[in-house]
C-alpha atoms as a PDB file:
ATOM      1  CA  UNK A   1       4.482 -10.384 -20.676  1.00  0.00           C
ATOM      2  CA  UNK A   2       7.221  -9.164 -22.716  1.00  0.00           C
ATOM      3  CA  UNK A   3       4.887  -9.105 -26.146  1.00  0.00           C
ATOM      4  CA  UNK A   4       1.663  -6.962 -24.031  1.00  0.00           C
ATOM      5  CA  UNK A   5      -0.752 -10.124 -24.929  1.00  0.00           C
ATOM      6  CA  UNK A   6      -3.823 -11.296 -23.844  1.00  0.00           C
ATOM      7  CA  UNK A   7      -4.361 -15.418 -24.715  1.00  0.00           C
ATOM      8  CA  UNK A   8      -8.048 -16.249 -25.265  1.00  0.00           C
ATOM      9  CA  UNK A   9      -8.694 -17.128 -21.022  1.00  0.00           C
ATOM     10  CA  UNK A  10      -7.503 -13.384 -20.241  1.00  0.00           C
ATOM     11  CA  UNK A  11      -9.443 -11.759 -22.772  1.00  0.00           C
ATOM     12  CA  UNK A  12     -11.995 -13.632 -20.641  1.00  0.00           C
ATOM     13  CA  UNK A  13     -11.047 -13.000 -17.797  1.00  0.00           C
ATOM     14  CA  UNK A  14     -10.400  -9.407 -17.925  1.00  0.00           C
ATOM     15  CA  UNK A  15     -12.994  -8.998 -20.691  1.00  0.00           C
ATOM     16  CA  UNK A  16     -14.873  -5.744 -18.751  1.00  0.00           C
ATOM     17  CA  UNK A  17     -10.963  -4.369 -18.493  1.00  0.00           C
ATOM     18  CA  UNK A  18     -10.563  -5.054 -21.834  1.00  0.00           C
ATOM     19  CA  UNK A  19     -14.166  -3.086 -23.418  1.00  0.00           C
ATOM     20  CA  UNK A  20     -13.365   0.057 -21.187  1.00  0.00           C
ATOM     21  CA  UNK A  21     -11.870   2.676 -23.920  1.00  0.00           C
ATOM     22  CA  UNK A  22      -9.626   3.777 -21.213  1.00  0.00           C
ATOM     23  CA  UNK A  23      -7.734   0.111 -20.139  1.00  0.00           C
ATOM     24  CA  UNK A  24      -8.433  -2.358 -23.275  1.00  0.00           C
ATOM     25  CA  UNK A  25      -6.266  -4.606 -23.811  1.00  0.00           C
ATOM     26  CA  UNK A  26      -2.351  -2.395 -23.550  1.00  0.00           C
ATOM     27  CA  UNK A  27      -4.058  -1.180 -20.284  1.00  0.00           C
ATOM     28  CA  UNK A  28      -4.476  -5.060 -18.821  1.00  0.00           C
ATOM     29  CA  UNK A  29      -1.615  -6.037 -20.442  1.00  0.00           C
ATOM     30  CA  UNK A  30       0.256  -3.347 -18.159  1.00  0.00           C
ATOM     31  CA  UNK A  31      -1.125  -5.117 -14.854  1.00  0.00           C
ATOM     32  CA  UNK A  32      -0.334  -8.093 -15.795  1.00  0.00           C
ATOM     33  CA  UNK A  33       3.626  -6.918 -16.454  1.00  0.00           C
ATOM     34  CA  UNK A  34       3.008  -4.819 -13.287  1.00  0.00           C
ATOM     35  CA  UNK A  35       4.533  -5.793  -9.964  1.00  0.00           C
ATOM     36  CA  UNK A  36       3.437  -4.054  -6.727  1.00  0.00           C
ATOM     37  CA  UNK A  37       4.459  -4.575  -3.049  1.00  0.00           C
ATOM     38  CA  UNK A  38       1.925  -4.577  -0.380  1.00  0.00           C
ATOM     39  CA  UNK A  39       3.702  -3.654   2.860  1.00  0.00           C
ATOM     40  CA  UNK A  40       1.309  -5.689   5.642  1.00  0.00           C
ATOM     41  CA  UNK A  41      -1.464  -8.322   4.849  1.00  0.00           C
ATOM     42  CA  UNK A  42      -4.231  -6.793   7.514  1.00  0.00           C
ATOM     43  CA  UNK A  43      -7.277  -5.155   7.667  1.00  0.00           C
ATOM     44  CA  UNK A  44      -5.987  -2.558   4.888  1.00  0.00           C
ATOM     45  CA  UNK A  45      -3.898  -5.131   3.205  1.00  0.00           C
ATOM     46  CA  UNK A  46      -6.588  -7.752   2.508  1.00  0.00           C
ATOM     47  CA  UNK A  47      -9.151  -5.670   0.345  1.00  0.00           C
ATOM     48  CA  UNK A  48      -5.619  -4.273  -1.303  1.00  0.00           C
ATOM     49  CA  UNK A  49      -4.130  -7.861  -2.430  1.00  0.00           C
ATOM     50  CA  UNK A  50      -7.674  -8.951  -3.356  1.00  0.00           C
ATOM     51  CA  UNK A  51      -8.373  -6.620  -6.193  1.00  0.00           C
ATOM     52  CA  UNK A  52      -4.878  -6.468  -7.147  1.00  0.00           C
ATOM     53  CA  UNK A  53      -4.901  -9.400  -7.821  1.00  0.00           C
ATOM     54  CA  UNK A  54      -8.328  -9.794  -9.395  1.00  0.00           C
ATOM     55  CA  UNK A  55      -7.211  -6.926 -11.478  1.00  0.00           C
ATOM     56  CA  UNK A  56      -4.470  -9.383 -12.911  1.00  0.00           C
ATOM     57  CA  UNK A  57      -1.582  -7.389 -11.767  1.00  0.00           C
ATOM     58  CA  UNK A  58       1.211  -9.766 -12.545  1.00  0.00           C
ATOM     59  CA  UNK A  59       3.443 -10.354  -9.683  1.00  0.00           C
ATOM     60  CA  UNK A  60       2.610  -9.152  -5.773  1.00  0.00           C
ATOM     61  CA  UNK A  61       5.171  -9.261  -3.059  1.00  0.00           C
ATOM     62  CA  UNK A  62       3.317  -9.564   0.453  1.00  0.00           C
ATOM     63  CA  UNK A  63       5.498  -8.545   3.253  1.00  0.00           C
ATOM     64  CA  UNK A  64       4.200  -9.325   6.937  1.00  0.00           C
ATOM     65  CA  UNK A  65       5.803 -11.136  10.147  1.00  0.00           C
ATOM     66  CA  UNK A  66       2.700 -11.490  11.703  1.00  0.00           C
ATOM     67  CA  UNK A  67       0.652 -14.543  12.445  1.00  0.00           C
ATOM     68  CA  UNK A  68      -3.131 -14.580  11.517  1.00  0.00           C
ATOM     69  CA  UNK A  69      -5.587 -14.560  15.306  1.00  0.00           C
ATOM     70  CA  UNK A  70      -8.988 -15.118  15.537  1.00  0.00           C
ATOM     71  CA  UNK A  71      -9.633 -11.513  16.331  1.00  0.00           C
ATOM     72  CA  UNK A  72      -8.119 -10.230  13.102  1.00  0.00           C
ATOM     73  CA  UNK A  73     -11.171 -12.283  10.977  1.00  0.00           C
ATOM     74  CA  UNK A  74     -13.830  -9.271  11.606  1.00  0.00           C
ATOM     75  CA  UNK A  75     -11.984  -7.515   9.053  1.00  0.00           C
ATOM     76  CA  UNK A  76      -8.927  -9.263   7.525  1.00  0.00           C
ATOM     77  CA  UNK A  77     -10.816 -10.588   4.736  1.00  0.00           C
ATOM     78  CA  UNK A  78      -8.213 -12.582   3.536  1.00  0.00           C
ATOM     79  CA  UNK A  79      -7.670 -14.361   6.017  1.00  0.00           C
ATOM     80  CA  UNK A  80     -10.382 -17.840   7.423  1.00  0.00           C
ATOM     81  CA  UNK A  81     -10.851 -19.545  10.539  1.00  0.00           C
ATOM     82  CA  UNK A  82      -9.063 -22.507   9.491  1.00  0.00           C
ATOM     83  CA  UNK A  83      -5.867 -19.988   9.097  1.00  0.00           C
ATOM     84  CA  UNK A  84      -6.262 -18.902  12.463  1.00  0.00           C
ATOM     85  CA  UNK A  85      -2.479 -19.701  13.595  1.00  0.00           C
ATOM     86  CA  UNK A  86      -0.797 -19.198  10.243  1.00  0.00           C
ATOM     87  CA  UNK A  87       1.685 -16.678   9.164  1.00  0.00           C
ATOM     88  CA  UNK A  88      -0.484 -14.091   7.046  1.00  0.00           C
ATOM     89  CA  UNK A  89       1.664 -14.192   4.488  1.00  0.00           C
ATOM     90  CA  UNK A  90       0.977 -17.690   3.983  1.00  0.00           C
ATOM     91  CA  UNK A  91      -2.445 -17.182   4.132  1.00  0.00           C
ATOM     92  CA  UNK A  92      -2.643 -14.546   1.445  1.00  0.00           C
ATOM     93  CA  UNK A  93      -0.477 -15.967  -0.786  1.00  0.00           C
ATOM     94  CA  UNK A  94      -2.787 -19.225  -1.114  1.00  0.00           C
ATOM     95  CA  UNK A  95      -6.139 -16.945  -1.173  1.00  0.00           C
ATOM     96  CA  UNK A  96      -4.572 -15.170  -4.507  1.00  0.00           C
ATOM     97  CA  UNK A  97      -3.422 -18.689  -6.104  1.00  0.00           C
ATOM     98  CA  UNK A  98      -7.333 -19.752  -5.603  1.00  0.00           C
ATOM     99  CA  UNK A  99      -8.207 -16.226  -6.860  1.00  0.00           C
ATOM    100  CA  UNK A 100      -6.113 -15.947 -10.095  1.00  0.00           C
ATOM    101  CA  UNK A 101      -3.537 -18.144 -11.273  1.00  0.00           C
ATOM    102  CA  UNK A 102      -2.062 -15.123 -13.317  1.00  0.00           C
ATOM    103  CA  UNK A 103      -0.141 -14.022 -10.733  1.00  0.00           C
ATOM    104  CA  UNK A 104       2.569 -14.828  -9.053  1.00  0.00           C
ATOM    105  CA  UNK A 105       3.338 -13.986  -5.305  1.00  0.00           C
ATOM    106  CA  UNK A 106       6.009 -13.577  -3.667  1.00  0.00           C
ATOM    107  CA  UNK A 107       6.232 -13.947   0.762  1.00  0.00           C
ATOM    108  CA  UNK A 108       8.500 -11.776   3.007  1.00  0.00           C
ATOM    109  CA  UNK A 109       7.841 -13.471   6.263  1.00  0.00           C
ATOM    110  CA  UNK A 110       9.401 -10.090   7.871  1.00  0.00           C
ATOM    111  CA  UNK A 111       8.906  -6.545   9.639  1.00  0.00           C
ATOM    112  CA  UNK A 112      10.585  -4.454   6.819  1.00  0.00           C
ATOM    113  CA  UNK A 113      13.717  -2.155   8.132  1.00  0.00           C
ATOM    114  CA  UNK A 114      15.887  -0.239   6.545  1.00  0.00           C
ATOM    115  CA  UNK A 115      18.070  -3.128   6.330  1.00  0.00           C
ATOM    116  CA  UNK A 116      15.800  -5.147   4.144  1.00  0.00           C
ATOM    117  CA  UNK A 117      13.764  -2.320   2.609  1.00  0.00           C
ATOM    118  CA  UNK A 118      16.043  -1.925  -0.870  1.00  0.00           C
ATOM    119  CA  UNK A 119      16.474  -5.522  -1.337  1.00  0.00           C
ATOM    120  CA  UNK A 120      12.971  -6.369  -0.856  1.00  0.00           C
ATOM    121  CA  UNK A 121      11.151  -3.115  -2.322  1.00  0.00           C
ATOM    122  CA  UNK A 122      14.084  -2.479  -4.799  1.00  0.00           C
ATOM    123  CA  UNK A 123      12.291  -4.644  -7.667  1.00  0.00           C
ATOM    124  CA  UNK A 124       8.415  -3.565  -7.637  1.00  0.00           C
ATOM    125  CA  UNK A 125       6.967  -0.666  -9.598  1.00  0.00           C
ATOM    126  CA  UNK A 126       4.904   0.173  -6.844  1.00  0.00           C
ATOM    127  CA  UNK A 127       4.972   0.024  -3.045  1.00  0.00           C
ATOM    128  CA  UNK A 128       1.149  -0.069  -1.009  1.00  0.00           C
ATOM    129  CA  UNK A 129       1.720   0.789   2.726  1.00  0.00           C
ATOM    130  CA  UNK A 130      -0.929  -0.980   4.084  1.00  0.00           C
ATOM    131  CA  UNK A 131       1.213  -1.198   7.064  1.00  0.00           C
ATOM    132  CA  UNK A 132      -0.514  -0.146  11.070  1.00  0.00           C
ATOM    133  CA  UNK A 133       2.777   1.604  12.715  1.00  0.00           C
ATOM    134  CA  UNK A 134       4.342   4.751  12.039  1.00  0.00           C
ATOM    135  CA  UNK A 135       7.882   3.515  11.733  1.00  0.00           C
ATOM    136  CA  UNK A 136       7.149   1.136   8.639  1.00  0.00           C
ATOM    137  CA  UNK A 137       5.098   4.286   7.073  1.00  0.00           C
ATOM    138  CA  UNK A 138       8.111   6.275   7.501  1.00  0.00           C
ATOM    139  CA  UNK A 139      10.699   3.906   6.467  1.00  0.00           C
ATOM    140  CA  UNK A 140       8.200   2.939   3.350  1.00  0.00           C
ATOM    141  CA  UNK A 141       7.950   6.787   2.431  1.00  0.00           C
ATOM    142  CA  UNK A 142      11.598   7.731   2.853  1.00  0.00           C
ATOM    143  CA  UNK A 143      13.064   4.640   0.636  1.00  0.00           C
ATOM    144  CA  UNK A 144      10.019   5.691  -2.103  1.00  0.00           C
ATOM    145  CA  UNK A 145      11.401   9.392  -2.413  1.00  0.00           C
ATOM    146  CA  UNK A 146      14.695   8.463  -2.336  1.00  0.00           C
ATOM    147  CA  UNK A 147      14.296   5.757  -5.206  1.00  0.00           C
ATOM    148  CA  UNK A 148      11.508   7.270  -6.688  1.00  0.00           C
ATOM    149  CA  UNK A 149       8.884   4.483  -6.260  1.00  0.00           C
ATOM    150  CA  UNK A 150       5.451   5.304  -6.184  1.00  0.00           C
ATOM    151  CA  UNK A 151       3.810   4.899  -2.926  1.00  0.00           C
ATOM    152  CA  UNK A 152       0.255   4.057  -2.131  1.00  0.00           C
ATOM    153  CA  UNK A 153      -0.938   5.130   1.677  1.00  0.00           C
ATOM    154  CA  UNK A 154      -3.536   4.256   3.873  1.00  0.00           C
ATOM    155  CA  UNK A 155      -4.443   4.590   7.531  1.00  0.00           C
ATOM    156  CA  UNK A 156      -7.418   3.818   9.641  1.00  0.00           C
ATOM    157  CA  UNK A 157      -8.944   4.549  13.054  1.00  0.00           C
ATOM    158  CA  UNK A 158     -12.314   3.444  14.916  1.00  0.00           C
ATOM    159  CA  UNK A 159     -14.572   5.136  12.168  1.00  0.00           C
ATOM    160  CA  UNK A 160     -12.058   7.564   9.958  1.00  0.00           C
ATOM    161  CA  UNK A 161      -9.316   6.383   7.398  1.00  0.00           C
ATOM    162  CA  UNK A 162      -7.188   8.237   4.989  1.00  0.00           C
ATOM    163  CA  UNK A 163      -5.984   7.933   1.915  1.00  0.00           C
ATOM    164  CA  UNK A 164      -3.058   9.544  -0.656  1.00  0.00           C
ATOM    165  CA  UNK A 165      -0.746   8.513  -3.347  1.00  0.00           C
ATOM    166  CA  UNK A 166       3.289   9.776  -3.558  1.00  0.00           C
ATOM    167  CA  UNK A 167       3.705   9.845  -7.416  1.00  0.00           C
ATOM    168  CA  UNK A 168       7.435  10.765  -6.012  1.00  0.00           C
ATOM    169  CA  UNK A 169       8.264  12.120  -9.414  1.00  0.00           C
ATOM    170  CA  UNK A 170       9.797  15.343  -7.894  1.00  0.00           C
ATOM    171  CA  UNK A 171       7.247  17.711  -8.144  1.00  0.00           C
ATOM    172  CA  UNK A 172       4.155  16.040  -5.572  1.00  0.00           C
ATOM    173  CA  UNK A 173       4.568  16.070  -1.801  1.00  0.00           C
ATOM    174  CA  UNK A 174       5.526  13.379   0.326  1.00  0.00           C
ATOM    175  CA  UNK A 175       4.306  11.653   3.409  1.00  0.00           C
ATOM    176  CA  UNK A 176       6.803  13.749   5.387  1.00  0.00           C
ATOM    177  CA  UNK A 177       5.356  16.937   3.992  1.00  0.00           C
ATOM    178  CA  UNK A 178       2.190  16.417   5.391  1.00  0.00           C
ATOM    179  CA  UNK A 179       3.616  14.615   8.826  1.00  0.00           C
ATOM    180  CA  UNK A 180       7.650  15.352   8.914  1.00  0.00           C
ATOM    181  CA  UNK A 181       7.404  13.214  11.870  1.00  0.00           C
ATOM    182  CA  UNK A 182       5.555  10.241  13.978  1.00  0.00           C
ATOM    183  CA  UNK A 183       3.339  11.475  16.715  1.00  0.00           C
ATOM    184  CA  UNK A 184       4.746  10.952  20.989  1.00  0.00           C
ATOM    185  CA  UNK A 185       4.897   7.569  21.135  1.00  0.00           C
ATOM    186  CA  UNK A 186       1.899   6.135  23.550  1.00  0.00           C
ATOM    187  CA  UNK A 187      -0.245   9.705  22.008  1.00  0.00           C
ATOM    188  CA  UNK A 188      -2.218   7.407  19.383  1.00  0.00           C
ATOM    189  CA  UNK A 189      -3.802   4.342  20.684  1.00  0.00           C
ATOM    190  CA  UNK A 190      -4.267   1.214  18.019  1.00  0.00           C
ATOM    191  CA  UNK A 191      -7.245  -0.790  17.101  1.00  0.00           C
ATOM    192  CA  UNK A 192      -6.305  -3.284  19.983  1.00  0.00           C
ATOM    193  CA  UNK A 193      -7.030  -0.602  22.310  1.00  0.00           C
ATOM    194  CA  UNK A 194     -10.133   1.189  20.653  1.00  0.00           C
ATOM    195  CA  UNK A 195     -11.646  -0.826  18.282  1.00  0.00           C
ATOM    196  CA  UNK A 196     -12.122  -0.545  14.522  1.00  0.00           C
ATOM    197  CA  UNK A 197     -15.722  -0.624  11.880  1.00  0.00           C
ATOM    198  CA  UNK A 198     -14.346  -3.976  10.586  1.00  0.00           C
ATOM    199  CA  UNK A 199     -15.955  -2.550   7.299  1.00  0.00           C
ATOM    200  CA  UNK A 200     -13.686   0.768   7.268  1.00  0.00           C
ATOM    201  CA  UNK A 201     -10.356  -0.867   5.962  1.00  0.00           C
ATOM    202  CA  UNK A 202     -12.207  -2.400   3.108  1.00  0.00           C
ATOM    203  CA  UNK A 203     -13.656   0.886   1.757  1.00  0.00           C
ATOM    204  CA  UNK A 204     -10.043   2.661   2.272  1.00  0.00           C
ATOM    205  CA  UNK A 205      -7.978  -0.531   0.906  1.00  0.00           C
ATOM    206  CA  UNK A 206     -10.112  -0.397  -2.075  1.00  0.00           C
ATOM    207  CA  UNK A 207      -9.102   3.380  -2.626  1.00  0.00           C
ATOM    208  CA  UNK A 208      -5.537   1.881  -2.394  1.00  0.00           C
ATOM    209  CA  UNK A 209      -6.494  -0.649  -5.285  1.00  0.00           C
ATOM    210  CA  UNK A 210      -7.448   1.820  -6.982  1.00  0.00           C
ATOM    211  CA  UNK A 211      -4.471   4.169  -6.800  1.00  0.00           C
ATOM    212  CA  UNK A 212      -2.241   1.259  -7.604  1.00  0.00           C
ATOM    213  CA  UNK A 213      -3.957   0.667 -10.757  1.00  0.00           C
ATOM    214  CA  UNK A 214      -4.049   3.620 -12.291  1.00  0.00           C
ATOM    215  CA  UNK A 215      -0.545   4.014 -11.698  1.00  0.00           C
ATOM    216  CA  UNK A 216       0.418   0.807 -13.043  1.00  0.00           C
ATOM    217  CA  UNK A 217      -1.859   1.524 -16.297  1.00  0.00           C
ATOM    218  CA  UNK A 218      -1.886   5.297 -16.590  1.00  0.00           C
ATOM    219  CA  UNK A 219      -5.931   5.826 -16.036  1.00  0.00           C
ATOM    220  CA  UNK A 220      -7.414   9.188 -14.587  1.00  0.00           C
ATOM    221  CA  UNK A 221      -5.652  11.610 -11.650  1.00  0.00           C
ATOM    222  CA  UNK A 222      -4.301   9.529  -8.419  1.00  0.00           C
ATOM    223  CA  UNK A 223      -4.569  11.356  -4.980  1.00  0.00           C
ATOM    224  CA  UNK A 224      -1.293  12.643  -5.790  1.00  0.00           C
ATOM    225  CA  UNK A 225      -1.589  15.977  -4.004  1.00  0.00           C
ATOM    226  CA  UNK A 226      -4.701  15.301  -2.351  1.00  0.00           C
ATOM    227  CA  UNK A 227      -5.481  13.534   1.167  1.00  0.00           C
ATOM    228  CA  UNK A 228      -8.824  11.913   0.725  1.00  0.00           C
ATOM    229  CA  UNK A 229     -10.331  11.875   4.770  1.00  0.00           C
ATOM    230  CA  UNK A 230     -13.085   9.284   4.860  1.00  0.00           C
ATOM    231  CA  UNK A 231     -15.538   9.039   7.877  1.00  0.00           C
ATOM    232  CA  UNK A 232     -17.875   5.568   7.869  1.00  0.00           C
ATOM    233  CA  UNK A 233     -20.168   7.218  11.167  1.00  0.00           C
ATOM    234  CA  UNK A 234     -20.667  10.289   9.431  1.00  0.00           C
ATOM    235  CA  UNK A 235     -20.355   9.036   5.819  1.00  0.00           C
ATOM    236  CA  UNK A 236     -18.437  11.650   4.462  1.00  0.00           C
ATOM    237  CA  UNK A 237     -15.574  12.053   1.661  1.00  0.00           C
ATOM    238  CA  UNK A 238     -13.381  15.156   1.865  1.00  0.00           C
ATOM    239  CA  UNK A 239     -10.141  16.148   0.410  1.00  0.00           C
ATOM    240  CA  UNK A 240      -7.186  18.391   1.471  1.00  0.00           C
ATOM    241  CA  UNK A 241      -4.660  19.393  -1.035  1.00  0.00           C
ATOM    242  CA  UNK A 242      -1.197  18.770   0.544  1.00  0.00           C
ATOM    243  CA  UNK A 243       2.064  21.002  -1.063  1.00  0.00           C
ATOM    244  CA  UNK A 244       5.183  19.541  -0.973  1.00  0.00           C
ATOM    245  CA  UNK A 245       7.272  21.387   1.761  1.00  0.00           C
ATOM    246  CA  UNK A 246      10.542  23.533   0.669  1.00  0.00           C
ATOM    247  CA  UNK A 247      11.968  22.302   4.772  1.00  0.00           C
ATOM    248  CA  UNK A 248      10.849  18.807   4.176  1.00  0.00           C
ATOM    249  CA  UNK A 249      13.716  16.548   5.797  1.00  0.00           C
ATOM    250  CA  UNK A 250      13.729  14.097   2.341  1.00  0.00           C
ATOM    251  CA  UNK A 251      12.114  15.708  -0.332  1.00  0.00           C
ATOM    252  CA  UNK A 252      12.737  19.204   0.411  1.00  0.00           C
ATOM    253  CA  UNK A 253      15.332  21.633  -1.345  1.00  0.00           C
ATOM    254  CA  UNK A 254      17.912  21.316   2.146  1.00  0.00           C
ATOM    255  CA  UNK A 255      16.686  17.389   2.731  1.00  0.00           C
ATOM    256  CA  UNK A 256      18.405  15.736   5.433  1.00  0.00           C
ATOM    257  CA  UNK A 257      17.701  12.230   4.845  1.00  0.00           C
ATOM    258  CA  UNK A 258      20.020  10.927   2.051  1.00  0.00           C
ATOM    259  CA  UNK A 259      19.220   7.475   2.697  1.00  0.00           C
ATOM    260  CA  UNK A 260      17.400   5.122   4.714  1.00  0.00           C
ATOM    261  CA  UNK A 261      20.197   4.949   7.112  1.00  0.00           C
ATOM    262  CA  UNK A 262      20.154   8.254   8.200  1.00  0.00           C
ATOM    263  CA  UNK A 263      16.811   7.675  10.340  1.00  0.00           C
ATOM    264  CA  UNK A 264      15.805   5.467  13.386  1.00  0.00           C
ATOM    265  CA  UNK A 265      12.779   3.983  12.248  1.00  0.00           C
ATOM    266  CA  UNK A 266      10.943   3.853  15.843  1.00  0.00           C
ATOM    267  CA  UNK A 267       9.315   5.949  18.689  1.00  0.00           C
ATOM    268  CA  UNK A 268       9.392   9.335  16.440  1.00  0.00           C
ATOM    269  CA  UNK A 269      11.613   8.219  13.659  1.00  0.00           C
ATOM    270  CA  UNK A 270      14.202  10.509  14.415  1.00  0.00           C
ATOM    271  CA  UNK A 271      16.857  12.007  11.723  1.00  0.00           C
ATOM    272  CA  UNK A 272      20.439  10.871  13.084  1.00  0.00           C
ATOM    273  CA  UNK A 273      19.304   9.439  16.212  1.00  0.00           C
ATOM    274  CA  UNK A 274      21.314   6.860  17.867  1.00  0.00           C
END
């Protein structure tokens, strides 16, 4: 939307963006010329591409190489029983077009590497990690620093998720900062093996919405800085600041990591490992 400008359906649409002082009508006008890429279309993913693109953001790119199982329904909301089968991808891409017809998607039927990362990343204003392994959240962070994409991160397990945004503007931490590297492998078990509150990606996937549009419009302080720790049992909301690191490996004054290249994304995520 080259000319920022609502037709008569948006204002519509969009009309309880467009009476908030702090959006109006510039601020929607921004999501709808925003583009973001949501990095997995699971349990975080779903409540993620939903409001997105409720919120009118104007193009989403949904990457996943998954295929949607009857066990993901307790909490992939975006997902049906009649998809059961289907590449996720798929099946996100035709909730949206039933949602709004503002906004156009685009499908990466792929597990992002660092071969694929720049071509497929290299056009959105934002990247959301809603991804559930440790190699993708490096590889995600790393290419964001390096190109200076804003980067949108989740993670959940059995009751507890987190939350934090990367404004990677120079001066905020990174996700390496806070975790320079993956965990043992085998050390952290996934949901297949202990079971997650189907309801606990929604309320952190929304906190991911929510980052993503108020970077894409400008709105109020992101978690930039700040790791917001969120536990369903105990129902409790805490936040850690996080500094960036002077030894971090890619955002650090000595970084090691000049580009995506320079790390194996699996197991630990090594720096120049074979």
């Amino acid at each position: 939307m080259s000319d920022l400008s609502l037709d008569a359906t948006q204002l519509d649409r969009y009309s309880r963006h467009v009476i908030m002082d702090e959006v109006g009508p510039e601020g929607q006008a921004r999501l709808l010329d925003g583009s973001v890429l949501v990095v997995g279309a699971g349990g975080l993913g779903s409540p993620v591409i939903q409001y997105l693109a409720a919120a009118g953001v104007g193009r989403l790119g949904i990457v996943d190489d998954d295929v949607v199982e009857r066990s993901n329904l307790q909490r992939q909301i975006v997902h049906a029983d009649a998809d059961v089968g289907r590449p996720k991808v798929e099946s996100a891409a035709d909730y949206v077009a039933r949602l709004n017809p503002d906004v156009d998607v685009e499908t990466y039927e792929t597990r992002l590497d660092a071969d694929s990362i720049e071509e497929i990343a290299g056009s959105y204003d934002v990247v959301c990690d809603a991804s559930d392994n440790f190699a993708t959240r490096y590889l995600c962070n790393d290419y964001c620093v390096l190109s200076g994409t804003p980067l949108s991160h989740g993670a959940i397990y059995r009751f507890e998720g987190q939350a934090i945004t990367f404004e990677n503007d120079g001066e905020g931490p990174c996700y390496r900062c806070l975790f320079p590297e993956a965990p043992e492998p085998g050390t952290v078990p996934d949901c297949a093996t202990t079971g997650v509150l189907g309801v606990l990606p929604g309320t952190v996937g929304c906190i991911q919405a929510t980052e993503v549009v108020k970077l894409l419009t400008g709105i109020g302080d992101t978690l930039s800085g700040r790791l917001l720790l969120y536990d369903a049992a105990g129902m409790t909301v805490e936040t850690v600041e996080v500094h960036p690191s002077p030894d971090c490996p890619v955002c650090g004054s000595n970084r090691a990591i000049d580009s995506v290249d320079d790390v194996t994304y699996e197991a630990r995520c090594a720096i120049g490992a074979d």
